[in-house]
N, C-alpha and C. Protein backbone atom coordinates (compact mmCIF):
# COMPACT_ATOMS: atom_id res chain seq x y z
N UNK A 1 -2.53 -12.78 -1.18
CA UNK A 1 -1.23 -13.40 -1.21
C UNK A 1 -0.26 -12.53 -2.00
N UNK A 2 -0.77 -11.76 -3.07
CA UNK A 2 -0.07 -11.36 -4.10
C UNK A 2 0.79 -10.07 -2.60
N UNK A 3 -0.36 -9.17 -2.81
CA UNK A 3 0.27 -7.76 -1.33
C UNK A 3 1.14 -8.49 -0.20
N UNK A 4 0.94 -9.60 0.10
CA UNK A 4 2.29 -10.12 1.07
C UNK A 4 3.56 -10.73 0.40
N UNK A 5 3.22 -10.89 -0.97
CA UNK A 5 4.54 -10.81 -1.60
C UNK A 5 5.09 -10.42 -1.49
N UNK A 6 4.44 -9.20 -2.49
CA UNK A 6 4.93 -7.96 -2.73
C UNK A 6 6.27 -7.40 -1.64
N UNK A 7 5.24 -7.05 -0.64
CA UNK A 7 5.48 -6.18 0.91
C UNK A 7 6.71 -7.44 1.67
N UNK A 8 7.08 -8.60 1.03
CA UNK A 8 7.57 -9.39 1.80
C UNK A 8 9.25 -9.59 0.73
N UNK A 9 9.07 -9.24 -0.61
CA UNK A 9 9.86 -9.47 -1.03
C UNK A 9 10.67 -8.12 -1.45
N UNK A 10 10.36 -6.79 -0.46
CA UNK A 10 11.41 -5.50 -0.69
C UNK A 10 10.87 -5.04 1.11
N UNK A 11 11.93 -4.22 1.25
CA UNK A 11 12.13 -3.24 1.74
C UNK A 11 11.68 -2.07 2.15
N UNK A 12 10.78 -1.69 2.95
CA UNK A 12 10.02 -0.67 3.18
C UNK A 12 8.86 -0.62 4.50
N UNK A 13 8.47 0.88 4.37
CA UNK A 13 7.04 0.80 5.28
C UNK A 13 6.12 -0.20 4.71
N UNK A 14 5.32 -0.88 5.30
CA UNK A 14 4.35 -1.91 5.25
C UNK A 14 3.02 -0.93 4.88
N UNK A 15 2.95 0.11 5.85
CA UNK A 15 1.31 1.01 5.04
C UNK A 15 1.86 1.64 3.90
N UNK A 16 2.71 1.97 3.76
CA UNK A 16 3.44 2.68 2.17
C UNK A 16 3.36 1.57 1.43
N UNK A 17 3.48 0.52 1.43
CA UNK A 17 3.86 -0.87 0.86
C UNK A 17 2.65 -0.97 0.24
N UNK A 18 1.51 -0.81 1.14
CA UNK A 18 0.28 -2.00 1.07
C UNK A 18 -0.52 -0.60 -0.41
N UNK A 19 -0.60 0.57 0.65
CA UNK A 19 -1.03 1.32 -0.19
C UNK A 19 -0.46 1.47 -1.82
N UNK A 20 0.54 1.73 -2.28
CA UNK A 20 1.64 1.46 -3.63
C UNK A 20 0.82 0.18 -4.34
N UNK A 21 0.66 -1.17 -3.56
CA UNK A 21 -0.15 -2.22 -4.14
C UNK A 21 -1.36 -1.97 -4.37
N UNK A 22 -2.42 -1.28 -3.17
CA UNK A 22 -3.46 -1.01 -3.41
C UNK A 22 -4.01 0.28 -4.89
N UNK A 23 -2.83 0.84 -4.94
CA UNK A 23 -3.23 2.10 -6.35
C UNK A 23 -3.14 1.03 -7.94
N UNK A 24 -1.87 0.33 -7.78
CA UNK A 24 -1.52 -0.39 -8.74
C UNK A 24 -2.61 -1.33 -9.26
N UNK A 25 -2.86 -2.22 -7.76
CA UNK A 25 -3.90 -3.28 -8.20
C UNK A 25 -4.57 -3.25 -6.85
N UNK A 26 -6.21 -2.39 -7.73
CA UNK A 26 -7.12 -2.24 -7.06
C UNK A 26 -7.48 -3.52 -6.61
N UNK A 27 -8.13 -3.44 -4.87
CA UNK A 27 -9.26 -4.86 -4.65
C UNK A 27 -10.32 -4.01 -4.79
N UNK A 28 -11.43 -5.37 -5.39
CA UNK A 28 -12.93 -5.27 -5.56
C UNK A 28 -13.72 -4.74 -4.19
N UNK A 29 -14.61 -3.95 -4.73
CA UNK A 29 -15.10 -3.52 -3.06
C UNK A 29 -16.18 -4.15 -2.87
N UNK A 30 -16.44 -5.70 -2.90
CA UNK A 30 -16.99 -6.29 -2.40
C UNK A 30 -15.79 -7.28 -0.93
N UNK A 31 -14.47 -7.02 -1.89
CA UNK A 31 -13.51 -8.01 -1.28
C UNK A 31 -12.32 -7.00 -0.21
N UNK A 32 -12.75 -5.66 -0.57
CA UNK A 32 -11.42 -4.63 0.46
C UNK A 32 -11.78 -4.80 1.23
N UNK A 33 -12.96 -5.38 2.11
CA UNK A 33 -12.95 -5.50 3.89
C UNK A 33 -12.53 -6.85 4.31
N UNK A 34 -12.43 -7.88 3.73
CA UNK A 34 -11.79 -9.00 4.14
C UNK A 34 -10.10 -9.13 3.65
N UNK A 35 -10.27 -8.34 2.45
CA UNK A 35 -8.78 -7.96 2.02
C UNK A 35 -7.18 -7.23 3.35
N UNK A 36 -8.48 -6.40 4.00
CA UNK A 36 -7.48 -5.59 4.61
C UNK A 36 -7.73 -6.26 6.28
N UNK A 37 -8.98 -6.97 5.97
CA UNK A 37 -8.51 -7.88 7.63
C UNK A 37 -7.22 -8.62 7.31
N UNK A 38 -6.85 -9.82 6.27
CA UNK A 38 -6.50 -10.86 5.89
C UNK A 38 -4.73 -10.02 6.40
N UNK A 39 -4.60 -9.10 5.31
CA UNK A 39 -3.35 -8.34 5.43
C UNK A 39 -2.95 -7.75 6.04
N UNK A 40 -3.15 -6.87 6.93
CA UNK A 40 -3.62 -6.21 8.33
C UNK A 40 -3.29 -7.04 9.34
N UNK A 41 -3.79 -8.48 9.58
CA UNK A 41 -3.81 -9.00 10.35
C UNK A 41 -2.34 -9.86 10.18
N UNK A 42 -2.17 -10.39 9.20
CA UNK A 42 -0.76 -11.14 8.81
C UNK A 42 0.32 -10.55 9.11
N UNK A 43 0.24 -9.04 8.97
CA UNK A 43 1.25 -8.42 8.90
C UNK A 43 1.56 -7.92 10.71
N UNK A 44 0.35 -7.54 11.05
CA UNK A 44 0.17 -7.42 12.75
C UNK A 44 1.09 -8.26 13.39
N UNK A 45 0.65 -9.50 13.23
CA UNK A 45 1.10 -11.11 13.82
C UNK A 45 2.13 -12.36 13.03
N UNK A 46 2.62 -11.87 12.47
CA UNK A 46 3.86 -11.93 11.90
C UNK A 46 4.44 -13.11 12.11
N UNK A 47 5.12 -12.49 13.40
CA UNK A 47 6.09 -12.82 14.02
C UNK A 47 5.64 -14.43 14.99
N UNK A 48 4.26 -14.15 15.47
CA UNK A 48 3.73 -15.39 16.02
C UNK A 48 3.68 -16.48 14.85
N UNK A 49 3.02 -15.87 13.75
CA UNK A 49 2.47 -16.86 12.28
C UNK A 49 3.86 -17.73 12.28
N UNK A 50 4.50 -16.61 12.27
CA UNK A 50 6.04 -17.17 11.09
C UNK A 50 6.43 -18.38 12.60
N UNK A 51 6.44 -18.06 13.62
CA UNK A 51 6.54 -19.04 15.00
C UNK A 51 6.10 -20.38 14.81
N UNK A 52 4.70 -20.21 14.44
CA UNK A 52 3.82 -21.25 14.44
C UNK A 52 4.15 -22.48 13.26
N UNK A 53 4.37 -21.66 12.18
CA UNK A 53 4.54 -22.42 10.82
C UNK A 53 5.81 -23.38 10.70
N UNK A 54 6.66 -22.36 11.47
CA UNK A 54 7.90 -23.59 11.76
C UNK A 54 8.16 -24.06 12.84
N UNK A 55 7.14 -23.96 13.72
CA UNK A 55 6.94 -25.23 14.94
C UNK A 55 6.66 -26.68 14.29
N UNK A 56 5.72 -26.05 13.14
CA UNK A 56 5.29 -27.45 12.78
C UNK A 56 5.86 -27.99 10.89
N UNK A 57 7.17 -27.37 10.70
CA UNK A 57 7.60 -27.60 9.53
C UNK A 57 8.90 -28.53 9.82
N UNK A 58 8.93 -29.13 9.68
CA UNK A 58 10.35 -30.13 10.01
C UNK A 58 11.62 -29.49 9.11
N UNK A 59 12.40 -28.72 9.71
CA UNK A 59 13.55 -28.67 9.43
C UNK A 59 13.67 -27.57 8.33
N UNK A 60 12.19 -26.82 8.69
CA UNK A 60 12.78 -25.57 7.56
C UNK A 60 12.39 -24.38 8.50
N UNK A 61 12.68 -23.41 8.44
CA UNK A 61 13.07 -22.22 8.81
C UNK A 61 12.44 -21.37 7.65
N UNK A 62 11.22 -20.55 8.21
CA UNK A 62 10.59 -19.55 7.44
C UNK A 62 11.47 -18.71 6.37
N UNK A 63 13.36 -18.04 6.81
CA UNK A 63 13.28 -17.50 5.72
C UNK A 63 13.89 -18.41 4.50
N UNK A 64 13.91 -19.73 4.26
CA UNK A 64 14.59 -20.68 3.67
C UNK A 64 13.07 -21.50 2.77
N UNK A 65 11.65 -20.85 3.45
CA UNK A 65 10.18 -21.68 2.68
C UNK A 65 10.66 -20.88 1.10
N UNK A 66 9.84 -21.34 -0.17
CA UNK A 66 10.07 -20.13 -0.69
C UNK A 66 8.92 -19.21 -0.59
N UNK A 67 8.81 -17.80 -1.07
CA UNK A 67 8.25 -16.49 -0.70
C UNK A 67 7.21 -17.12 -0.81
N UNK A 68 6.37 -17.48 -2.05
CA UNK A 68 5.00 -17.94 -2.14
C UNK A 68 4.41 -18.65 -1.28
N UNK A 69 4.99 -19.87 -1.34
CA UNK A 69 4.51 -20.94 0.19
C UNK A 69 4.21 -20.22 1.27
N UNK A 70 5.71 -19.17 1.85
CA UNK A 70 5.47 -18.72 3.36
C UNK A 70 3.99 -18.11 3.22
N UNK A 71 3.95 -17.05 2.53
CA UNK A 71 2.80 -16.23 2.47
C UNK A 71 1.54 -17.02 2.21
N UNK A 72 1.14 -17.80 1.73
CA UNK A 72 0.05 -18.66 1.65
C UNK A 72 -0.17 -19.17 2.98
N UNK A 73 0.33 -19.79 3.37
CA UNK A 73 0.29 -20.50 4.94
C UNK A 73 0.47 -18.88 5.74
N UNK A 74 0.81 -18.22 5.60
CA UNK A 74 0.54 -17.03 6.79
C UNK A 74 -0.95 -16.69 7.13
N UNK A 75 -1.91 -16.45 5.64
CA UNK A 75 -2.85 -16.09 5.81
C UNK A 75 -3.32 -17.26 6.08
N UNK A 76 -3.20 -18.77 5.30
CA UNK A 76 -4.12 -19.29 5.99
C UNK A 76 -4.00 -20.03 7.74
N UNK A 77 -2.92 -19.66 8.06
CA UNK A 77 -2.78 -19.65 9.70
C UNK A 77 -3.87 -18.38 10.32
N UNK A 78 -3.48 -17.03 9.84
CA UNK A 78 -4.29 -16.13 10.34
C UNK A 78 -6.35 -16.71 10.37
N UNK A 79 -5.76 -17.14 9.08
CA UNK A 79 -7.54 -17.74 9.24
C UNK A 79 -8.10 -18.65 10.00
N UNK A 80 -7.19 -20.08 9.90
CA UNK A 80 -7.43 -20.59 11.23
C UNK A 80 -7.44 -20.47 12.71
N UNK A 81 -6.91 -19.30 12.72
CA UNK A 81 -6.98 -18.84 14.25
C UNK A 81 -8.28 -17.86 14.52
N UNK A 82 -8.26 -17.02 13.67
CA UNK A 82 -9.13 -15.58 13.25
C UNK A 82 -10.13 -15.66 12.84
N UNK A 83 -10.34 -16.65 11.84
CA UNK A 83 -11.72 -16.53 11.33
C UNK A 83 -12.36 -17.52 11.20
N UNK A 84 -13.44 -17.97 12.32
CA UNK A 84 -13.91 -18.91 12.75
C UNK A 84 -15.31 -19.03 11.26
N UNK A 85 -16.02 -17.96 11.34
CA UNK A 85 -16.45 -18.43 10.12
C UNK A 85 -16.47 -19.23 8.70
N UNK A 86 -15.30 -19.10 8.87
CA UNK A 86 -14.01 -19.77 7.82
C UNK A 86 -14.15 -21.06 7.94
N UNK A 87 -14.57 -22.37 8.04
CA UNK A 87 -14.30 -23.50 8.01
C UNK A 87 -12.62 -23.60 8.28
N UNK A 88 -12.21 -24.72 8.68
CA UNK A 88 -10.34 -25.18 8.22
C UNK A 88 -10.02 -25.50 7.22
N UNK A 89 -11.14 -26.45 6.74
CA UNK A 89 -10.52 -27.19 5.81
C UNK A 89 -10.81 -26.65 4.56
N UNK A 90 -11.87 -25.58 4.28
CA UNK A 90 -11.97 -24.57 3.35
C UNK A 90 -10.40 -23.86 3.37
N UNK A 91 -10.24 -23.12 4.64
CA UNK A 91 -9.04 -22.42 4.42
C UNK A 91 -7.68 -23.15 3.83
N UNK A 92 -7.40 -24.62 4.18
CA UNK A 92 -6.28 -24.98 3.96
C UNK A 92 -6.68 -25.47 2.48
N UNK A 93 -7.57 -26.36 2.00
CA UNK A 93 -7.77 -26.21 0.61
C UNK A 93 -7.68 -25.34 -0.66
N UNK A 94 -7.87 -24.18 -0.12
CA UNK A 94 -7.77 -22.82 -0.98
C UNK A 94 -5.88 -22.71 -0.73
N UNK A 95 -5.50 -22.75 0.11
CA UNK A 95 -3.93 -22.49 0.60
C UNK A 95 -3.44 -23.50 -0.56
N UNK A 96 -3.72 -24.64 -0.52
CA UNK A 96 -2.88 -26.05 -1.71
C UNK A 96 -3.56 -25.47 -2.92
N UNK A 97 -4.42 -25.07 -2.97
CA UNK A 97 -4.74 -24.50 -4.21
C UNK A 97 -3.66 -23.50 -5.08
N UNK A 98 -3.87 -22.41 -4.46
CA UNK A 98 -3.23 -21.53 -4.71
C UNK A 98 -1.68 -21.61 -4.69
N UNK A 99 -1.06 -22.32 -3.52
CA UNK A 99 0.22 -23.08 -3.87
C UNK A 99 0.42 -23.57 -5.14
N UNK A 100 -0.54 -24.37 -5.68
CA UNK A 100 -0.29 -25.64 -6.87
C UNK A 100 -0.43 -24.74 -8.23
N UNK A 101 -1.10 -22.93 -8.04
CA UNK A 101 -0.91 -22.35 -9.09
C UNK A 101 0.16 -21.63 -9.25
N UNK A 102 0.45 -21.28 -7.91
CA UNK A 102 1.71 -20.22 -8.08
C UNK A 102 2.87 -20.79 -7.70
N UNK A 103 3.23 -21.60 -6.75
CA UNK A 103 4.10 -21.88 -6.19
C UNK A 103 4.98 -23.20 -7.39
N UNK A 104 5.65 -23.93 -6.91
CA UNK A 104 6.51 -25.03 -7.35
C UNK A 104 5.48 -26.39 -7.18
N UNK A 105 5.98 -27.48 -7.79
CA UNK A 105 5.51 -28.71 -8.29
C UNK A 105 5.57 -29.30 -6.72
N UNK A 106 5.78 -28.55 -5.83
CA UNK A 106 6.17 -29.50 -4.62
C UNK A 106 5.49 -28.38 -3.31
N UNK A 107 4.78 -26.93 -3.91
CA UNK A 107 3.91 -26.92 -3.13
C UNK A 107 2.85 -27.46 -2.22
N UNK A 108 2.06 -27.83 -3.11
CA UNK A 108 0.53 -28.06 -2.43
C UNK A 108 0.81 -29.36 -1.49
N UNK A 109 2.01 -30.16 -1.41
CA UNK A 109 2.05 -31.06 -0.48
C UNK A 109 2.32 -30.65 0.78
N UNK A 110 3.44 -29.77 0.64
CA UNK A 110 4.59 -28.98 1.34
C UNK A 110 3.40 -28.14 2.36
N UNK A 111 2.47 -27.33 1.58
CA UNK A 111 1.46 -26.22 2.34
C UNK A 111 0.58 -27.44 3.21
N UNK A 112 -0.12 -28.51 2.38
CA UNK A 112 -0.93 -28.90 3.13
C UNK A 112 -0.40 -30.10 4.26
N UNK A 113 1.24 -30.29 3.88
CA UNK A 113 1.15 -31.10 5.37
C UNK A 113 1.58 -30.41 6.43
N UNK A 114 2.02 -28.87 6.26
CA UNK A 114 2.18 -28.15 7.92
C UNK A 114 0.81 -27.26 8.37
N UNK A 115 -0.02 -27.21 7.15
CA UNK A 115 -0.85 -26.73 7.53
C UNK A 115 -2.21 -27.62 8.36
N UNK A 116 -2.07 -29.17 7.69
CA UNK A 116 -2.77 -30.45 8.59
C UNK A 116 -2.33 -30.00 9.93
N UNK A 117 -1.40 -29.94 10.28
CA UNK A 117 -0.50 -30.11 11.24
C UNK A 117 -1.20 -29.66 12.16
N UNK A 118 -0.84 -27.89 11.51
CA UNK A 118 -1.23 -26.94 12.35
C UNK A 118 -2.84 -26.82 13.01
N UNK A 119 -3.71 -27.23 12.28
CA UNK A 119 -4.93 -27.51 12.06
C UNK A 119 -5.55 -28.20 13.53
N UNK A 120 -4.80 -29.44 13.21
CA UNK A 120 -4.84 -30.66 14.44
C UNK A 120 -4.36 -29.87 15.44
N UNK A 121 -3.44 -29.22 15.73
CA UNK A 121 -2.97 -28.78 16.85
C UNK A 121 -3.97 -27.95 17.95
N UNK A 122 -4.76 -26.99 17.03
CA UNK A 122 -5.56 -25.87 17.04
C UNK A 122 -6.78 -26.67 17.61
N UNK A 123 -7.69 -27.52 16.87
CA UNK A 123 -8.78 -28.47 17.38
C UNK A 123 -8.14 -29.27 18.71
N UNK A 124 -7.31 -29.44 19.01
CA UNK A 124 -6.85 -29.93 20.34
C UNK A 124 -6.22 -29.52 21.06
N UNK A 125 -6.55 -27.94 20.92
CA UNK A 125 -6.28 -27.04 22.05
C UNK A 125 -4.80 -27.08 22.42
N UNK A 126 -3.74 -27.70 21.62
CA UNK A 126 -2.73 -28.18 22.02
C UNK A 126 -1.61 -27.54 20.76
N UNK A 127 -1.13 -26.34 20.87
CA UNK A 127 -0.85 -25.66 20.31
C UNK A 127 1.12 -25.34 20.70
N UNK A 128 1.53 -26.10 20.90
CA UNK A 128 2.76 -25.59 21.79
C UNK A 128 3.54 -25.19 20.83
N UNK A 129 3.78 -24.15 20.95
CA UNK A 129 5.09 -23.21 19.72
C UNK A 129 6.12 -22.36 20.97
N UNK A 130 6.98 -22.36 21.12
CA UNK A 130 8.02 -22.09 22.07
C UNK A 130 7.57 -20.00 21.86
N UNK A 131 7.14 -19.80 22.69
CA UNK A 131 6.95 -18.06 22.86
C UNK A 131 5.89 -17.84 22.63
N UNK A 132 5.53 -18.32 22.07
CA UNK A 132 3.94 -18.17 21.23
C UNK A 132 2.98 -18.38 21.80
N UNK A 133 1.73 -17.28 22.29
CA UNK A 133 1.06 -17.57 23.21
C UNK A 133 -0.31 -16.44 22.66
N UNK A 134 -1.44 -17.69 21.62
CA UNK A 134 -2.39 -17.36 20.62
C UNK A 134 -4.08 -17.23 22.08
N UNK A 135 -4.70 -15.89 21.45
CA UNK A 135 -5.92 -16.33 21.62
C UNK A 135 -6.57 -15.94 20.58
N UNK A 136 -7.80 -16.91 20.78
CA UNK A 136 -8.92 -17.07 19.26
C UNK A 136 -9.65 -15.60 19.59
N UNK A 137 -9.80 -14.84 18.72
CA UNK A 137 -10.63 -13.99 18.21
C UNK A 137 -11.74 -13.86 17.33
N UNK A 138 -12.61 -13.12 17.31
CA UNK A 138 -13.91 -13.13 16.54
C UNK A 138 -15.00 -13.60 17.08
């Protein structure tokens, strides 16, 4: 979450970006291969994530979430789509988590009711986001 901050809150190449984060603050190399799927992949699909999240956010508009929230729900969208190993409700639990440390007093509600949302949508194959057109991988 921290590297999609980062990379989300300036200006620049995204592999210049990621790398600059990666010298600064090393990941554990038990954790750089899920690290650089997680980020890699968020950053790939973007544009669908950021689609998806405010299909199912009532009345907010990705660049108006604040930075922390968006980025929490990016990856854990990427995960629910991506990484089936992943449980959901592991992924969205860790998402309110991490909201409720970093984010505002009004995170972890905020993350976990578009991320319910999104969740339900996904288990019922019923996914409608206007352009947006997901297949499951892995």
């Amino acid at each position: 979450m921290q590297a999609l901050y980062y990379m989300d809150m300036r200006d620049g190449d995204p592999v210049e970006m990621l790398e600059r984060y990666c010298r600064c603050f090393p990941v554990s190399k038990n954790a750089v291969a899920f690290f650089n799927k997680l980020v890699e992949g968020v950053l790939a699909e973007k544009g669908k994530i950021d689609g998806i999240i405010e299909g199912y956010s009532s009345n907010w508009k990705i660049s108006r979430m604040p930075c922390v929230d968006r980025n929490i729900m990016r990856i854990a969208v990427f995960e629910l789509i991506h990484c089936e190993d992943i449980p959901s409700k592991v992924s969205i639990n860790e998402a309110i988590d991490v909201g409720k440390k970093f984010g505002t007093d009004d995170s972890g509600a905020f993350i976990n009711g578009i991320l319910d949302s999104i969740r339900n949508a996904i288990e019922k194959e019923a996914l409608p986001v206007v352009g947006v057109a997901l297949e499951k991988t892995l």
